[in-house]
PDB file of N, CA and C in Angstrom:
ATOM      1  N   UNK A   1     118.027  90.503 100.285  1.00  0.00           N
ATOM      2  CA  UNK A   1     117.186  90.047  99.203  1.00  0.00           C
ATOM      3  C   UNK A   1     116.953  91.209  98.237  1.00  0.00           C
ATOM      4  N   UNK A   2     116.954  90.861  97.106  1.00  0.00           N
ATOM      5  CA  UNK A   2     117.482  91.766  95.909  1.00  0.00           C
ATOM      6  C   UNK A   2     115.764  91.590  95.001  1.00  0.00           C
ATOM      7  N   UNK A   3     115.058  92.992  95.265  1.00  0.00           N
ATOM      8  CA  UNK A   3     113.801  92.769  94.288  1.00  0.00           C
ATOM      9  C   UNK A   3     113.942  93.453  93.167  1.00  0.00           C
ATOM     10  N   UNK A   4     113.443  92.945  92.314  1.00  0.00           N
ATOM     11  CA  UNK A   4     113.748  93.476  90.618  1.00  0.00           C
ATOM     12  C   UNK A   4     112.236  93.665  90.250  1.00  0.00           C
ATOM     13  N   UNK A   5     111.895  95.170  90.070  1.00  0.00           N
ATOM     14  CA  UNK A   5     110.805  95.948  89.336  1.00  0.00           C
ATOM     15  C   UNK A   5     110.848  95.625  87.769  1.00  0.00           C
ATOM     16  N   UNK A   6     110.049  94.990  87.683  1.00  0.00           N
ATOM     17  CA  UNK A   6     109.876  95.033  85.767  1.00  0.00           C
ATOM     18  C   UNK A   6     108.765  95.890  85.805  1.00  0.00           C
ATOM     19  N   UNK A   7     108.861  97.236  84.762  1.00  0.00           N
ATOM     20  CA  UNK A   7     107.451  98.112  84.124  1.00  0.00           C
ATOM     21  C   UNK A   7     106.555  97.204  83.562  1.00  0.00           C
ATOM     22  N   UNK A   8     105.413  97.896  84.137  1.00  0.00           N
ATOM     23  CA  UNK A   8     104.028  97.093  83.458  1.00  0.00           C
ATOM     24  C   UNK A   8     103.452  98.069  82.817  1.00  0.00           C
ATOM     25  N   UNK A   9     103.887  99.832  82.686  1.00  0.00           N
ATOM     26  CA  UNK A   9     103.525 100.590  82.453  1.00  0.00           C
ATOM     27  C   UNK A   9     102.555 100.750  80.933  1.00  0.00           C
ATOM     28  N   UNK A  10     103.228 100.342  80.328  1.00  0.00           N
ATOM     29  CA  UNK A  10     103.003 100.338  78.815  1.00  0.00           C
ATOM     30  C   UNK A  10     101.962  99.249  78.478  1.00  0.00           C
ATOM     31  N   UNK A  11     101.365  98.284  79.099  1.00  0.00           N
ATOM     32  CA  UNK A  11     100.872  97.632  79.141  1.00  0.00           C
ATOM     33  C   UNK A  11      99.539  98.199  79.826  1.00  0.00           C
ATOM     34  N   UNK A  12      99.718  98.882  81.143  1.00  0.00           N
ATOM     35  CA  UNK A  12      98.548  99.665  81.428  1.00  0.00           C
ATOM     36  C   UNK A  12      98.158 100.818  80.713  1.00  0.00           C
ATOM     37  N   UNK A  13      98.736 101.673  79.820  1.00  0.00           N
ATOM     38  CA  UNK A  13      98.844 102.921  78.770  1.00  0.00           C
ATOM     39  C   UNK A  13      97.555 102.032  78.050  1.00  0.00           C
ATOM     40  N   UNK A  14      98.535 100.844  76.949  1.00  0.00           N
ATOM     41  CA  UNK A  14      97.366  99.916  75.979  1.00  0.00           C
ATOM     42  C   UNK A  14      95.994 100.126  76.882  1.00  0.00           C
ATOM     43  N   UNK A  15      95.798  99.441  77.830  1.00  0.00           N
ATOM     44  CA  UNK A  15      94.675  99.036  78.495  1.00  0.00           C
ATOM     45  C   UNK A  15      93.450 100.125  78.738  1.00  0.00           C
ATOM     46  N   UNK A  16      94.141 101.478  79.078  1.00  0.00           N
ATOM     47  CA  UNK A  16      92.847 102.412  78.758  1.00  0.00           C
ATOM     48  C   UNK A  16      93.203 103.218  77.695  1.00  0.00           C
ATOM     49  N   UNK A  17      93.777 102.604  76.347  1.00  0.00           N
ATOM     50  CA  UNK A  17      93.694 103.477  75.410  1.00  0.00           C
ATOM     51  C   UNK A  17      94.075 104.736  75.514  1.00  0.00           C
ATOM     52  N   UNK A  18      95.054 104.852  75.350  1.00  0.00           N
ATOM     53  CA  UNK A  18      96.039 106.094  75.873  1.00  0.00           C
ATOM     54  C   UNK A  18      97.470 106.146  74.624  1.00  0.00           C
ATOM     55  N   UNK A  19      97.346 107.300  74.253  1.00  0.00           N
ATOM     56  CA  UNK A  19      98.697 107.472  73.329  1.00  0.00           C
ATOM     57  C   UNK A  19      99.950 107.454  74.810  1.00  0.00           C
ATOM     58  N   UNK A  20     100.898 107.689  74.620  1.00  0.00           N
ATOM     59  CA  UNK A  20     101.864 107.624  75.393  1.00  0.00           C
ATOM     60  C   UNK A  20     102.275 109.051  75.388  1.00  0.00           C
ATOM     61  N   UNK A  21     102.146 109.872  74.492  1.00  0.00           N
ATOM     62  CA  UNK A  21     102.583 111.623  74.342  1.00  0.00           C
ATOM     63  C   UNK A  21     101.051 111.977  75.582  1.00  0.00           C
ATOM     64  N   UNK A  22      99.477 111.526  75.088  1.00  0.00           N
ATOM     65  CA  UNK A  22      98.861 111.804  76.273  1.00  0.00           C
ATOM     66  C   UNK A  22      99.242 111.133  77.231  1.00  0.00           C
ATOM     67  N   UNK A  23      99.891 111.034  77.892  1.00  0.00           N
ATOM     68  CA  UNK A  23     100.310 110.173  79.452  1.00  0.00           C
ATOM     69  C   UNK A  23     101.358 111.263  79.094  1.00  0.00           C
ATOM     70  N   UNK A  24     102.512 111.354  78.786  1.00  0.00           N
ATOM     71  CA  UNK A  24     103.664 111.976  79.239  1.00  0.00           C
ATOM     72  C   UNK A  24     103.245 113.500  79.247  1.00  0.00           C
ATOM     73  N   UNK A  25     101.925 114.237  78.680  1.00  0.00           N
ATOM     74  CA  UNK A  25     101.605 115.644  78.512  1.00  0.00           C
ATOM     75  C   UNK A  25     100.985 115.599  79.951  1.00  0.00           C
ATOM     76  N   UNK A  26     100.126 114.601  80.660  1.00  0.00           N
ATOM     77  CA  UNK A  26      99.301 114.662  81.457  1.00  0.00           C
ATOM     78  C   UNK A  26     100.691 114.753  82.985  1.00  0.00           C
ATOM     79  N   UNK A  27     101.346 113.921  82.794  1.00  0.00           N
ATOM     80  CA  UNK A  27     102.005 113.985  83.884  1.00  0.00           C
ATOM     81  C   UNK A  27     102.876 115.197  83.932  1.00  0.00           C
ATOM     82  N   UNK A  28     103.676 115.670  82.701  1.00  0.00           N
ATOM     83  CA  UNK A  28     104.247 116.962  82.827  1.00  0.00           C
ATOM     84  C   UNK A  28     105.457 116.343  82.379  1.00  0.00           C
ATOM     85  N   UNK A  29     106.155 115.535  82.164  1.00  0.00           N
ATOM     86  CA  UNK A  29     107.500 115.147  81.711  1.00  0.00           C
ATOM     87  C   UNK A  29     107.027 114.904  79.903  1.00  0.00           C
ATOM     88  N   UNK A  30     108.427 114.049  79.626  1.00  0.00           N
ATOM     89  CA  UNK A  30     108.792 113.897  78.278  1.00  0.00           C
ATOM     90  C   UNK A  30     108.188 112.567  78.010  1.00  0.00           C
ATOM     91  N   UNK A  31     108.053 112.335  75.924  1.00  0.00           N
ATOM     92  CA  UNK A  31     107.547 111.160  76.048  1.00  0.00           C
ATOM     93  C   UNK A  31     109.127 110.265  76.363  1.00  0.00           C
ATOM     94  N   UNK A  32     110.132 110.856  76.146  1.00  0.00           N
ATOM     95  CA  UNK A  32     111.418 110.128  76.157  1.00  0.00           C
ATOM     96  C   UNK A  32     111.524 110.045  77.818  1.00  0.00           C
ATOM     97  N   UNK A  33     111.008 110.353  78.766  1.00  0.00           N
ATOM     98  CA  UNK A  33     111.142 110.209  80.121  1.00  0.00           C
ATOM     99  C   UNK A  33     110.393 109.025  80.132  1.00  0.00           C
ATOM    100  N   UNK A  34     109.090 109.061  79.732  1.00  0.00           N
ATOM    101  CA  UNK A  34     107.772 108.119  79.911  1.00  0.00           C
ATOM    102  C   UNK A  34     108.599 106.772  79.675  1.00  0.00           C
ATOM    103  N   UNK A  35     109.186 106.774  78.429  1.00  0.00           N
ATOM    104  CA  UNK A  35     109.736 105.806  77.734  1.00  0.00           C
ATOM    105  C   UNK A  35     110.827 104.919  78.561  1.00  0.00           C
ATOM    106  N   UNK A  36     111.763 105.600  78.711  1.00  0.00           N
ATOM    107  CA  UNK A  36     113.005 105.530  79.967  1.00  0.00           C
ATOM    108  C   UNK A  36     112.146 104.404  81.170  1.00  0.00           C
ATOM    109  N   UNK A  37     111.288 105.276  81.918  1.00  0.00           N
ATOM    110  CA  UNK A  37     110.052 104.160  82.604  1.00  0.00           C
ATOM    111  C   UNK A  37     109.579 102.800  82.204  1.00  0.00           C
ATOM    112  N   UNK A  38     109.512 103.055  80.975  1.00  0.00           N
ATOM    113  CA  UNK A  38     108.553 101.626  80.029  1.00  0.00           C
ATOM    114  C   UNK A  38     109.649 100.993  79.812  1.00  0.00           C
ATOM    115  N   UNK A  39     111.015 101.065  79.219  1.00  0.00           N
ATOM    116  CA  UNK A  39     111.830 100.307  78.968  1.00  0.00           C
ATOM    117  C   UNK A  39     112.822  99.807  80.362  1.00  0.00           C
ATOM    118  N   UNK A  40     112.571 100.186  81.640  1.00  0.00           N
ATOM    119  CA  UNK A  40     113.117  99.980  82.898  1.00  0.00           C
ATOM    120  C   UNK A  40     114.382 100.576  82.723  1.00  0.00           C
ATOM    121  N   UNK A  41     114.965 101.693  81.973  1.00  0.00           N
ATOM    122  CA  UNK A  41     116.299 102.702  81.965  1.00  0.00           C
ATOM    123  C   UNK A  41     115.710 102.889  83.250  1.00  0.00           C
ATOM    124  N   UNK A  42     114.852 103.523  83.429  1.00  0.00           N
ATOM    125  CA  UNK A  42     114.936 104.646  85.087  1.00  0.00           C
ATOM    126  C   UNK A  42     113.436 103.977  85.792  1.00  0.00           C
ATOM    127  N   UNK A  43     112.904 104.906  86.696  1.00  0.00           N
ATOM    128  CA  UNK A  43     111.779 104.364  87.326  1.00  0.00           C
ATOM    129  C   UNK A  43     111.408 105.868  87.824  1.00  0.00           C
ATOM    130  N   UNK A  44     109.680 105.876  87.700  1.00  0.00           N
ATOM    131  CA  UNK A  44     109.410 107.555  88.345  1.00  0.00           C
ATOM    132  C   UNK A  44     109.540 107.661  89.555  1.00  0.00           C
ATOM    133  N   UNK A  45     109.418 108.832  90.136  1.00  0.00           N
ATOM    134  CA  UNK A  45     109.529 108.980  91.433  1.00  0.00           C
ATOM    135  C   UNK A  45     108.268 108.372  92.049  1.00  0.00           C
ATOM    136  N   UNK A  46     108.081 108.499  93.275  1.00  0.00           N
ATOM    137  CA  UNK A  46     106.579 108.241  93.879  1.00  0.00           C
ATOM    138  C   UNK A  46     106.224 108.654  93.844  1.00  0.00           C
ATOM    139  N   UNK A  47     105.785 110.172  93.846  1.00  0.00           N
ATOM    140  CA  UNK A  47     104.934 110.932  93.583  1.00  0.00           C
ATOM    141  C   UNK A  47     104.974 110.873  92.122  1.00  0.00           C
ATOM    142  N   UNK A  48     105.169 110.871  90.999  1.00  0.00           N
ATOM    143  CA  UNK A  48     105.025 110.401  90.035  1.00  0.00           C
ATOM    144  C   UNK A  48     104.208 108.998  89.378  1.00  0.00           C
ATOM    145  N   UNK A  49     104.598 108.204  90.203  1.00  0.00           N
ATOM    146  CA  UNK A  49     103.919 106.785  90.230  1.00  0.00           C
ATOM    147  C   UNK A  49     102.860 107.135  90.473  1.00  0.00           C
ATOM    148  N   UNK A  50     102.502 107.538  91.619  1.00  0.00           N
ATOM    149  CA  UNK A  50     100.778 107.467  91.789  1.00  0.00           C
ATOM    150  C   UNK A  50     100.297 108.658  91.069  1.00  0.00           C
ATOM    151  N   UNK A  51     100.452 109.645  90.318  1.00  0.00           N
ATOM    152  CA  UNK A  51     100.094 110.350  89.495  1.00  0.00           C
ATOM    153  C   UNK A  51      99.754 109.781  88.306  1.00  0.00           C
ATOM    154  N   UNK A  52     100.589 108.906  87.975  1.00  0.00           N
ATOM    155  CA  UNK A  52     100.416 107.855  86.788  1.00  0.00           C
ATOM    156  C   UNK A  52      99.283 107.125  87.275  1.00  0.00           C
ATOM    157  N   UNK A  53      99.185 106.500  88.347  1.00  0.00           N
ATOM    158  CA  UNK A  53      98.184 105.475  88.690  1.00  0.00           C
ATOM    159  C   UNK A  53      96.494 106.008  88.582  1.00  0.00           C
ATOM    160  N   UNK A  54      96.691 107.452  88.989  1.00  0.00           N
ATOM    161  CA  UNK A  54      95.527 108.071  89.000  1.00  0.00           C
ATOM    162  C   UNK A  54      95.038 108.147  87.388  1.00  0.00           C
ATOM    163  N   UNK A  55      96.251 108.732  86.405  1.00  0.00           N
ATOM    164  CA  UNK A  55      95.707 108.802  85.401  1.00  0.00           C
ATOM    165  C   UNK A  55      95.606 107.896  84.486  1.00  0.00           C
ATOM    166  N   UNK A  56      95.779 106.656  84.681  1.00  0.00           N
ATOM    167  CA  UNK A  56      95.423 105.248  84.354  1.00  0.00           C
ATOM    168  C   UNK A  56      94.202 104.190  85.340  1.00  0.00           C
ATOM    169  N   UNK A  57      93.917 104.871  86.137  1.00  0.00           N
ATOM    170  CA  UNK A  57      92.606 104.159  87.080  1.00  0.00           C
ATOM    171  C   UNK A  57      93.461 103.021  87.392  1.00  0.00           C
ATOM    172  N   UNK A  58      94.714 103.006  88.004  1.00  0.00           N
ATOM    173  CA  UNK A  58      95.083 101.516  88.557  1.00  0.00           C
ATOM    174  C   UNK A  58      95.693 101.714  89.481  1.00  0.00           C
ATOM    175  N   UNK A  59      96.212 100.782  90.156  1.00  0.00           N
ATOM    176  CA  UNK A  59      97.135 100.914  91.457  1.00  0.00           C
ATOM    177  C   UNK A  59      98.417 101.003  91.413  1.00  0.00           C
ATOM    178  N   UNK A  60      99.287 101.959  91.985  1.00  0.00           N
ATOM    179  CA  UNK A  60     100.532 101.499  91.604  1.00  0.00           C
ATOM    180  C   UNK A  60     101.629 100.608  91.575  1.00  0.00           C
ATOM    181  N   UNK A  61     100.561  99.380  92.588  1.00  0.00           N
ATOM    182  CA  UNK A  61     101.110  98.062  92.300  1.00  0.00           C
ATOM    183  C   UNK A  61     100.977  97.616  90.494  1.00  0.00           C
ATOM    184  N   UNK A  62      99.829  97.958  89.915  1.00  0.00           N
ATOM    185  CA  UNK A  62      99.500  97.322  88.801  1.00  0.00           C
ATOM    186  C   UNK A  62     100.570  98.004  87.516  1.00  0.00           C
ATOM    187  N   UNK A  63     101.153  99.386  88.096  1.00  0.00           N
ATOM    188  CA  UNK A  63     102.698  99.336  86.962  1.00  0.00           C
ATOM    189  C   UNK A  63     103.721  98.999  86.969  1.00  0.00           C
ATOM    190  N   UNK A  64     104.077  98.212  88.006  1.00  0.00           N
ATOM    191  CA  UNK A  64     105.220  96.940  87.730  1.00  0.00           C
ATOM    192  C   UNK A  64     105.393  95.803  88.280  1.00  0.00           C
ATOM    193  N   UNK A  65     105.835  94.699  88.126  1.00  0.00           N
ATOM    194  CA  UNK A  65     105.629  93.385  88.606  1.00  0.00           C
ATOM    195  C   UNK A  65     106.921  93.136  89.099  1.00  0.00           C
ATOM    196  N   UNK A  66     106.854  92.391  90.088  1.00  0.00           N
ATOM    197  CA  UNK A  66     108.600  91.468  90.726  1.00  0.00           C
ATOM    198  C   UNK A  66     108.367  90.744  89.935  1.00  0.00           C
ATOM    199  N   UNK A  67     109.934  90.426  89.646  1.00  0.00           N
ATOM    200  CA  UNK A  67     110.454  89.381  89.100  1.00  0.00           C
ATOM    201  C   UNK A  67     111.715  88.961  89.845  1.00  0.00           C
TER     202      UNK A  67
END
């Protein structure tokens, strides 16, 4: 069984009001990495993910959805 991650990322960024350069300065990568993430090119690592999650107050279920 084949699960497909769609980013919710950018959608949680909007939600606490967040530029996307602050999210990609906070985590330490690029905004063109961040981006790569948001458009589903790549996916962060896990330790990355929940770094994101922390600095968005959400879970890291809540940055991407199955489809």
């Amino acid at each position: 069984m084949e699960i497909k991650l769609v980013s919710n990322i950018e959608y949680c960024i909007e939600q606490r009001g967040f530029k996307k350069k602050y999210v990609a300065d906070r985590l330490g990568v690029s905004v063109v990495v961040l981006s790569r993430w948001i458009n589903n090119h790549s996916k962060p690592s896990l330790e990355n993910a929940f770094r994101l999650s922390v600095i968005l107050d959400c879970t890291v279920d809540d940055l991407f959805k199955v489809e």
